[in-house]
PDB file of N, CA and C in Angstrom:
ATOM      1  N   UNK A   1     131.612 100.223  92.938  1.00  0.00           N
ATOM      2  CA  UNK A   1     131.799 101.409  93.723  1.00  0.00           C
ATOM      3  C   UNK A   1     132.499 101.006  95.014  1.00  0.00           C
ATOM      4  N   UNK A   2     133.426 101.739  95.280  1.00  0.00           N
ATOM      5  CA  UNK A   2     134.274 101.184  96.743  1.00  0.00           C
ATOM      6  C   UNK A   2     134.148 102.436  97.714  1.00  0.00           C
ATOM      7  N   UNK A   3     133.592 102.711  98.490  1.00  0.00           N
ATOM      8  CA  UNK A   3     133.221 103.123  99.533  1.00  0.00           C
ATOM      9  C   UNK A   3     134.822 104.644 100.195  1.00  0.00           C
ATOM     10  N   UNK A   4     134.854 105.142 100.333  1.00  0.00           N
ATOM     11  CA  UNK A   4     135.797 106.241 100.487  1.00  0.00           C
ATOM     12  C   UNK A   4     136.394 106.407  99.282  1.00  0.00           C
ATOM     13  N   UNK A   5     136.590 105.891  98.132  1.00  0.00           N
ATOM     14  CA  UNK A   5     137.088 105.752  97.155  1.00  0.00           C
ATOM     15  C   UNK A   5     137.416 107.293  96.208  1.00  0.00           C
ATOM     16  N   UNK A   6     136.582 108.432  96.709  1.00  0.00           N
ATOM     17  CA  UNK A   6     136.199 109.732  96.189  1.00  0.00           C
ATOM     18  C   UNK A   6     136.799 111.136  97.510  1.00  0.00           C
ATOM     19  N   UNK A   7     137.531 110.058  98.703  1.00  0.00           N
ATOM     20  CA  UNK A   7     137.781 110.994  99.453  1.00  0.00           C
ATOM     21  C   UNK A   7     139.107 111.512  98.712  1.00  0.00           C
ATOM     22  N   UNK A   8     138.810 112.660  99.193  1.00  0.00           N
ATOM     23  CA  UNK A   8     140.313 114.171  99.176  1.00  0.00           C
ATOM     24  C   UNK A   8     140.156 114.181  97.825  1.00  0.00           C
ATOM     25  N   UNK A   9     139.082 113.695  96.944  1.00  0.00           N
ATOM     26  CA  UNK A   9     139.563 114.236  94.947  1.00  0.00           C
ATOM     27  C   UNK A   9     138.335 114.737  94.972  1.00  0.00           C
ATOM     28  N   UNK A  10     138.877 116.162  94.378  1.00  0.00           N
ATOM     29  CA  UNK A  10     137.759 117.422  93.980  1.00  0.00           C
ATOM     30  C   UNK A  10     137.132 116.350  92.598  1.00  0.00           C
ATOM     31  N   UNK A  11     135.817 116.250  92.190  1.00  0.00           N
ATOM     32  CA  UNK A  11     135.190 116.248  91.201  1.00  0.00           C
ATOM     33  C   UNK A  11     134.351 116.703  90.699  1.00  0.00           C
ATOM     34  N   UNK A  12     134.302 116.870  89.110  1.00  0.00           N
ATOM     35  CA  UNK A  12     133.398 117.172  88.652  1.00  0.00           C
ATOM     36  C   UNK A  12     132.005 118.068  89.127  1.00  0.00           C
ATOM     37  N   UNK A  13     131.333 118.882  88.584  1.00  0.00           N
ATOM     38  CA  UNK A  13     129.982 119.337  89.672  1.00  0.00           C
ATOM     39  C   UNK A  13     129.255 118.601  89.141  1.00  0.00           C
ATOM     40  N   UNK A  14     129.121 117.510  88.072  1.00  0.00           N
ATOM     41  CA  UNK A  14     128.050 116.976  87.554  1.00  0.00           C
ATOM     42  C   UNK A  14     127.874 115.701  88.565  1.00  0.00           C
ATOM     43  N   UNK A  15     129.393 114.963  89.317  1.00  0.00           N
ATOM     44  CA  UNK A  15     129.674 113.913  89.533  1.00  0.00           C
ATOM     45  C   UNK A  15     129.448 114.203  91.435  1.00  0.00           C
ATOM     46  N   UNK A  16     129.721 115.382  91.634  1.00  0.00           N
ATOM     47  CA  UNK A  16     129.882 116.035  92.653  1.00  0.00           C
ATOM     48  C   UNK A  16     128.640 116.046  93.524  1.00  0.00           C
ATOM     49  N   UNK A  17     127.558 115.973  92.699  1.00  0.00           N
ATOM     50  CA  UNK A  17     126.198 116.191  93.016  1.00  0.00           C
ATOM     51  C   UNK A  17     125.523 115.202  93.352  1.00  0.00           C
ATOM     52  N   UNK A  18     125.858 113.770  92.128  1.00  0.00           N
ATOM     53  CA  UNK A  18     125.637 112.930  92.240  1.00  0.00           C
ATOM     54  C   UNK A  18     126.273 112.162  93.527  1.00  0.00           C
ATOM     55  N   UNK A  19     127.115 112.735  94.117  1.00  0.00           N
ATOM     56  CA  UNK A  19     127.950 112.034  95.583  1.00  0.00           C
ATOM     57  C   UNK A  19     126.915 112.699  96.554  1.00  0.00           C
ATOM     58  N   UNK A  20     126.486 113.888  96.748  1.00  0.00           N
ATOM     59  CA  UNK A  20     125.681 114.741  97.350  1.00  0.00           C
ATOM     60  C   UNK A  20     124.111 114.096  97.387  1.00  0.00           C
ATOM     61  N   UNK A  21     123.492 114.095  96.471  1.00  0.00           N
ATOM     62  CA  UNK A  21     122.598 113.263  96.760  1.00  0.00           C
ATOM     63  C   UNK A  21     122.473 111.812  96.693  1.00  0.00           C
ATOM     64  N   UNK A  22     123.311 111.056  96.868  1.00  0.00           N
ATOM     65  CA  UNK A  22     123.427 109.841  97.487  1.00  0.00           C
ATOM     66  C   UNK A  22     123.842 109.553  99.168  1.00  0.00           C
ATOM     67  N   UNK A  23     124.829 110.424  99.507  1.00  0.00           N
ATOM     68  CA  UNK A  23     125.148 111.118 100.955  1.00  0.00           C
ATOM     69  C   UNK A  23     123.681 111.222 101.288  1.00  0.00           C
ATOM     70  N   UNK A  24     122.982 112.150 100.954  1.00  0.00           N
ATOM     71  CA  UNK A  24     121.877 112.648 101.248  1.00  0.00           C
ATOM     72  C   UNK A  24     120.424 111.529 101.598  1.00  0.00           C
ATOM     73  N   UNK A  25     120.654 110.626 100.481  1.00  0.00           N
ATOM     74  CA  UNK A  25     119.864 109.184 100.992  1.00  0.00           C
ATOM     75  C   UNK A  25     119.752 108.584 101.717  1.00  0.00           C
ATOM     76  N   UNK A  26     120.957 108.667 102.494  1.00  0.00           N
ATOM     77  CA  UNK A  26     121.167 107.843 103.628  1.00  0.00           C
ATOM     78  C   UNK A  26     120.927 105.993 103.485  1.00  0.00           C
ATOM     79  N   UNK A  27     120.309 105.646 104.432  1.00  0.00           N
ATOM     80  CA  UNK A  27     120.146 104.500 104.049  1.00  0.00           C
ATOM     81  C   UNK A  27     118.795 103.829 103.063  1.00  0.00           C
ATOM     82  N   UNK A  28     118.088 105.245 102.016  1.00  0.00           N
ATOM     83  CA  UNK A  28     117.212 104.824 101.607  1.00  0.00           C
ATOM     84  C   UNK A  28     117.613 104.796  99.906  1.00  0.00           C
ATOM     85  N   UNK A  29     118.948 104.239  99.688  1.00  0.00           N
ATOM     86  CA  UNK A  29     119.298 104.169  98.485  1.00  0.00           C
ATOM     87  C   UNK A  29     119.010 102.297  97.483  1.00  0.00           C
ATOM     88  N   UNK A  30     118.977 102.340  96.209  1.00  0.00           N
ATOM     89  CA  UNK A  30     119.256 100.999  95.934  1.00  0.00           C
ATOM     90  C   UNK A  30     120.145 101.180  94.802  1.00  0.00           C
ATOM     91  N   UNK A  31     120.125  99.871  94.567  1.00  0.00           N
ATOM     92  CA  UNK A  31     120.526  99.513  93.317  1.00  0.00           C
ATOM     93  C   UNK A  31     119.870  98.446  92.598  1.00  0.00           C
ATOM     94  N   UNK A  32     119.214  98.681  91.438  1.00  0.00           N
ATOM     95  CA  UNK A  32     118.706  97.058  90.781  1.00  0.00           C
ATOM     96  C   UNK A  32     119.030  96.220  90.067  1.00  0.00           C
ATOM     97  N   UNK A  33     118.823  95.305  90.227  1.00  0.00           N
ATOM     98  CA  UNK A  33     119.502  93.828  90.269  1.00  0.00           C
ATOM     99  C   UNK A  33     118.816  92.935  88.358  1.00  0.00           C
ATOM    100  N   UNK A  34     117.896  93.729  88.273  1.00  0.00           N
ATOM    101  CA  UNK A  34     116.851  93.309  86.753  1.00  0.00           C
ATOM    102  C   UNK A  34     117.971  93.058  85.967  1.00  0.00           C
ATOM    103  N   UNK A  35     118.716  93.816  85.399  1.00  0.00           N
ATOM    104  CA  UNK A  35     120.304  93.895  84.397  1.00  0.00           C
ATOM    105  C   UNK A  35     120.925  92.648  84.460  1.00  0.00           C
ATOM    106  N   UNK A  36     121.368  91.968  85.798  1.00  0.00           N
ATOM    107  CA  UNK A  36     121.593  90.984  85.423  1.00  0.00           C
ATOM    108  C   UNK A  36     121.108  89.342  85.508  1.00  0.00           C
ATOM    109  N   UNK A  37     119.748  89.461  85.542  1.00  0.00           N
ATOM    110  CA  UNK A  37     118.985  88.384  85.312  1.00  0.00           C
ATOM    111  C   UNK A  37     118.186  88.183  83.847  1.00  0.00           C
ATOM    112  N   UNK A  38     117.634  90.076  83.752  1.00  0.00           N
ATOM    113  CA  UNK A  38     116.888  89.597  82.172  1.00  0.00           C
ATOM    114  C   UNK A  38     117.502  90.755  81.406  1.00  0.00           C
ATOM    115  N   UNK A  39     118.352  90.262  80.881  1.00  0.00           N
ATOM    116  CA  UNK A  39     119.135  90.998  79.468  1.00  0.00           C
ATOM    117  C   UNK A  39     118.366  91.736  78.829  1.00  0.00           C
ATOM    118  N   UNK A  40     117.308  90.764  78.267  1.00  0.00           N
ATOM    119  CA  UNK A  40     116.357  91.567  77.466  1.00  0.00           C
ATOM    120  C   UNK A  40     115.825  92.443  77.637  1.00  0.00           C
ATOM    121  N   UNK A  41     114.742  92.510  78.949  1.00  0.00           N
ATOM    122  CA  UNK A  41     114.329  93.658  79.556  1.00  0.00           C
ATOM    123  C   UNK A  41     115.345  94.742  79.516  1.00  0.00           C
ATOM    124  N   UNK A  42     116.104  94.578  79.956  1.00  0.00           N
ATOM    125  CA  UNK A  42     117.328  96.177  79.815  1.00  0.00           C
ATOM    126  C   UNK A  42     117.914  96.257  78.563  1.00  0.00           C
ATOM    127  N   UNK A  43     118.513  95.623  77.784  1.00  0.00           N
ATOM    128  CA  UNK A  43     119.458  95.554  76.748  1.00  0.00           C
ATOM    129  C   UNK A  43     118.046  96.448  75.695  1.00  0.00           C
ATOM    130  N   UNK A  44     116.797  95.979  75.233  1.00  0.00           N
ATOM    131  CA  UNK A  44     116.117  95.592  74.598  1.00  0.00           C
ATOM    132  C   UNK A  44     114.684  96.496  74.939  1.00  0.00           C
ATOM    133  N   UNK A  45     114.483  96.990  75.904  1.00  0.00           N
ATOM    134  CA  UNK A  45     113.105  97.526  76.585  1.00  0.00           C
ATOM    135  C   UNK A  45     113.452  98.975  77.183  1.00  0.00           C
ATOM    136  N   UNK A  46     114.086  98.642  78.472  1.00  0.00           N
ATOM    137  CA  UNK A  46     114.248  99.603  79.255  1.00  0.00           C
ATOM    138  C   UNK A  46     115.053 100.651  78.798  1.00  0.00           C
ATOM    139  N   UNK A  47     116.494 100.052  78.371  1.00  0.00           N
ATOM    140  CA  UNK A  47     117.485 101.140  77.699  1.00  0.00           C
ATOM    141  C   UNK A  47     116.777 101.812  76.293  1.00  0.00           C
ATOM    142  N   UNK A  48     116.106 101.159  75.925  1.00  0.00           N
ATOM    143  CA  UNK A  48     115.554 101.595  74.510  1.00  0.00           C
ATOM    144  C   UNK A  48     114.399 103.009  75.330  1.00  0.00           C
ATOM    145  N   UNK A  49     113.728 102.856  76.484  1.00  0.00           N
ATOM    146  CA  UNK A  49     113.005 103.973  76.933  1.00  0.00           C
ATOM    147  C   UNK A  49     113.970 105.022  77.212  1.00  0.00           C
ATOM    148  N   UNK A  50     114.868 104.260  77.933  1.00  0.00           N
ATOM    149  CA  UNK A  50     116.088 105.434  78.693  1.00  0.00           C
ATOM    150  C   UNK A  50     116.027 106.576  77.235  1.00  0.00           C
ATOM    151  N   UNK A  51     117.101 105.765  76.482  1.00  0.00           N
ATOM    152  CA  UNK A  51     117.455 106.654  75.021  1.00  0.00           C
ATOM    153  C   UNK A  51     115.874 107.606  75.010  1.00  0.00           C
ATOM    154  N   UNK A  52     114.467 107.146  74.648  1.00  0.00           N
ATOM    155  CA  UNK A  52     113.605 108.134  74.036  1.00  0.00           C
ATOM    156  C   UNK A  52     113.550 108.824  74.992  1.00  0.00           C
ATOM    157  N   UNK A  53     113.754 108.798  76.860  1.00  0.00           N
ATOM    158  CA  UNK A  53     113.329 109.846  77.797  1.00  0.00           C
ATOM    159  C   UNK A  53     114.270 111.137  77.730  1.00  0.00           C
ATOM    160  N   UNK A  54     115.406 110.155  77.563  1.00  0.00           N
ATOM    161  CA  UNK A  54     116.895 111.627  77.592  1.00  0.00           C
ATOM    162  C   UNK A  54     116.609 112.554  76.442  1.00  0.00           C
ATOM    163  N   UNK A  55     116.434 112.132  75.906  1.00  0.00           N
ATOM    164  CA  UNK A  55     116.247 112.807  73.965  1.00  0.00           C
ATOM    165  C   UNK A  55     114.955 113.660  74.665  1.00  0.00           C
ATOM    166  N   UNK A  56     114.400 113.721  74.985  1.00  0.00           N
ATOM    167  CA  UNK A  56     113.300 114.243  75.229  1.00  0.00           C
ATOM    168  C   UNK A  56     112.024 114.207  74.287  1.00  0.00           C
ATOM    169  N   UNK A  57     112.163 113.056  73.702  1.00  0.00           N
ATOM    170  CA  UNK A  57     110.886 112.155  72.584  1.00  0.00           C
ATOM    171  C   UNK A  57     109.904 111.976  73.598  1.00  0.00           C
ATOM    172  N   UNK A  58     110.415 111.344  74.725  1.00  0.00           N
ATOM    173  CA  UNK A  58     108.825 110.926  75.822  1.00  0.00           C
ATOM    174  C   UNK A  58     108.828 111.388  77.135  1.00  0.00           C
ATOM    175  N   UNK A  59     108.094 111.838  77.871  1.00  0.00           N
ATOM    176  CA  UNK A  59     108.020 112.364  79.153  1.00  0.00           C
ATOM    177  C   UNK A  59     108.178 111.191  79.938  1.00  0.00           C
ATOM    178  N   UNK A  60     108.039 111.548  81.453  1.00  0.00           N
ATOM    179  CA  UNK A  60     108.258 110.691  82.408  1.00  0.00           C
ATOM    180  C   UNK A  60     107.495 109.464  82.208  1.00  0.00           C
ATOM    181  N   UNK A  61     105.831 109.838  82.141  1.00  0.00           N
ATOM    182  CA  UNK A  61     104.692 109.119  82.045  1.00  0.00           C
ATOM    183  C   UNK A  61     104.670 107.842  81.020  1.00  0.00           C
ATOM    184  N   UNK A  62     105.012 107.812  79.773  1.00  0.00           N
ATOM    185  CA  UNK A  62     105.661 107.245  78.737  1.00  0.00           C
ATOM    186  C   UNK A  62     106.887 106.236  79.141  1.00  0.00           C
ATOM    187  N   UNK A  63     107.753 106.629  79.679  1.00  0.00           N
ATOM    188  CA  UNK A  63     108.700 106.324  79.689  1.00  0.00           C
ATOM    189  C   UNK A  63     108.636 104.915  81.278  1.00  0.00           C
ATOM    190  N   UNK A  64     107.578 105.523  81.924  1.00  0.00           N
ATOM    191  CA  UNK A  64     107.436 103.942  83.080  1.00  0.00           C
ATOM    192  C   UNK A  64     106.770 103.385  82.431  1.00  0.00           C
ATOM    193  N   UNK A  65     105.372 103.588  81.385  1.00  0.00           N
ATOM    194  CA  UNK A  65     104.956 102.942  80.832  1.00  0.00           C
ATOM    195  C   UNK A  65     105.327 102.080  79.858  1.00  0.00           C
ATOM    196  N   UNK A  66     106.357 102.835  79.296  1.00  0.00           N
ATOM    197  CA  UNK A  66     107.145 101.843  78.574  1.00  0.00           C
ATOM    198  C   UNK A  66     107.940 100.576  79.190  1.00  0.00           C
ATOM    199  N   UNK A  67     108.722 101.021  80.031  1.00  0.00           N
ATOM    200  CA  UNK A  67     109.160 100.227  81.591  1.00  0.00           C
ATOM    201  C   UNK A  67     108.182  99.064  81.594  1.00  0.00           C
ATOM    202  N   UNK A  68     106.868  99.098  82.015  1.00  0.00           N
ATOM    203  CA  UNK A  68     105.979  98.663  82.591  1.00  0.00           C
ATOM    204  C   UNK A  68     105.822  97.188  82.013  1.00  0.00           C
ATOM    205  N   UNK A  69     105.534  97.805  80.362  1.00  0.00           N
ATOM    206  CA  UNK A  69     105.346  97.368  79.320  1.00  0.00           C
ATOM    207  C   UNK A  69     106.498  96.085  79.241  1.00  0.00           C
ATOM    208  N   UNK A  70     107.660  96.481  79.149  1.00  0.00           N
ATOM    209  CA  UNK A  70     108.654  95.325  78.738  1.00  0.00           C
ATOM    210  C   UNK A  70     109.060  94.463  79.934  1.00  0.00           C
ATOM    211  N   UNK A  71     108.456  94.932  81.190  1.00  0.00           N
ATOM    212  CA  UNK A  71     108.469  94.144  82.637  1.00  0.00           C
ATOM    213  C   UNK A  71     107.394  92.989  82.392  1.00  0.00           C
ATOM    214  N   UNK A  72     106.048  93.859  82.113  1.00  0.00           N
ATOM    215  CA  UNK A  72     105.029  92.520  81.850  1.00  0.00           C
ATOM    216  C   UNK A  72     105.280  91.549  80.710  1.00  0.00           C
ATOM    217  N   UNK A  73     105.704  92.067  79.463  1.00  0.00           N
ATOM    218  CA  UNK A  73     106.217  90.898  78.512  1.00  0.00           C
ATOM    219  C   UNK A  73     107.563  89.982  79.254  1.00  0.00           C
ATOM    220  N   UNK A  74     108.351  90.312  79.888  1.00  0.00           N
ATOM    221  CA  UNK A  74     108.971  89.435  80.440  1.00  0.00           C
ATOM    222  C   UNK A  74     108.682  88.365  81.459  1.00  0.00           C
ATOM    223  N   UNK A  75     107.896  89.121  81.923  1.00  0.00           N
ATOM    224  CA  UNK A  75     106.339  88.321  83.123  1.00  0.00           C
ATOM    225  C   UNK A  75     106.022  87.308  82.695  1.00  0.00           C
ATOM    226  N   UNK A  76     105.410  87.495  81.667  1.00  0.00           N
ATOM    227  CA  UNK A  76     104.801  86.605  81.027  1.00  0.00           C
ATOM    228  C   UNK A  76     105.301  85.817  80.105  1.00  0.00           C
ATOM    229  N   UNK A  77     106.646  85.967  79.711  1.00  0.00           N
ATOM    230  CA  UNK A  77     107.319  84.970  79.059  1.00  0.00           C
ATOM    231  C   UNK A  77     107.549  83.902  79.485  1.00  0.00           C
ATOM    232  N   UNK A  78     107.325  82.563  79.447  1.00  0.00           N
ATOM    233  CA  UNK A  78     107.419  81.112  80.204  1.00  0.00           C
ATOM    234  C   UNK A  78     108.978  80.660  80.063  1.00  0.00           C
ATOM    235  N   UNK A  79     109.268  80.814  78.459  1.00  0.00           N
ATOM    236  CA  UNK A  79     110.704  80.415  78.525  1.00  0.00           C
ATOM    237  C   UNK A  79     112.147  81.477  79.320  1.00  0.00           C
ATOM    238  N   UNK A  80     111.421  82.198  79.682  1.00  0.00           N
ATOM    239  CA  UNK A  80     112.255  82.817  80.744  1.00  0.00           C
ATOM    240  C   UNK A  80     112.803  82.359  82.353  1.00  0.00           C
ATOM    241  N   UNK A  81     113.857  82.209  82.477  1.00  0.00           N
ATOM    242  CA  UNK A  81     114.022  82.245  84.116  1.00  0.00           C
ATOM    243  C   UNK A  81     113.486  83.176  85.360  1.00  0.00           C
ATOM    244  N   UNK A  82     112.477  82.891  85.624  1.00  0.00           N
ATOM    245  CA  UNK A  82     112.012  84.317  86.845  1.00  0.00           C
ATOM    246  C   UNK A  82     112.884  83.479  88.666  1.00  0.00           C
ATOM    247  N   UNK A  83     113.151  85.375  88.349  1.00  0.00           N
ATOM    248  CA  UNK A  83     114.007  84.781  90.064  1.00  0.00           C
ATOM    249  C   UNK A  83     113.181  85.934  90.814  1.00  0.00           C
ATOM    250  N   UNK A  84     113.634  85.461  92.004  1.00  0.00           N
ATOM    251  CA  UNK A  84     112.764  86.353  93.317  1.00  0.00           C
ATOM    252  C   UNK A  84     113.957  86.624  94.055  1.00  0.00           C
ATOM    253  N   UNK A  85     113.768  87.899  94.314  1.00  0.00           N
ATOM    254  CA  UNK A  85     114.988  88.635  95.260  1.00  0.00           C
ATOM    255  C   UNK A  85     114.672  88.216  96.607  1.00  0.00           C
ATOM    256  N   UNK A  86     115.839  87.795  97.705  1.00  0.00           N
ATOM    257  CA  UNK A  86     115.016  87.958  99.029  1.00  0.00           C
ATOM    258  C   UNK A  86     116.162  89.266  99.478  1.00  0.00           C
ATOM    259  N   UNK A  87     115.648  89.557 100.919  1.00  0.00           N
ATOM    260  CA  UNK A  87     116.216  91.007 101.572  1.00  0.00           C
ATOM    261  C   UNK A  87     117.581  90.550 101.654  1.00  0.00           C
TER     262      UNK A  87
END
């Protein structure tokens, strides 16, 4: 994402909104960093919840739990690399 990159071009209202409430965040926005340390977890866990939440197979509740779920198996995997974010 490059920063003015969206000035003077009308978009989308779907995309439009999404500029709107990020504006709106101010400085209480993120981005996470999990994607590219444990593949698995996202490739394999998380995206696999994403897909059942959108579909509307699982509610919110389900769907961190599921989260939760493929965070602690990665936790606890030894042959894994665990990294620690600093600020």
């Amino acid at each position: 994402m490059v920063a003015g990159a969206t000035d003077g071009v009308e978009l989308p209202y779907g995309l439009s909104t999404v500029v709107k409430a990020l504006d709106a965040s101010g400085t209480n926005g993120f981005n996470w960093v999990y994607n590219n340390y444990y593949r698995k977890l996202e490739r394999n866990l998380v995206d696999a919840a994403c897909g059942e939440f959108f579909s509307g197979r699982i509610g919110p509740a389900e769907f961190l739990d599921q989260c939760q779920k493929g965070a602690d198996s990665i936790a606890q995997d030894s042959s894994i690399k665990k990294y620690k974010r600093t600020a």
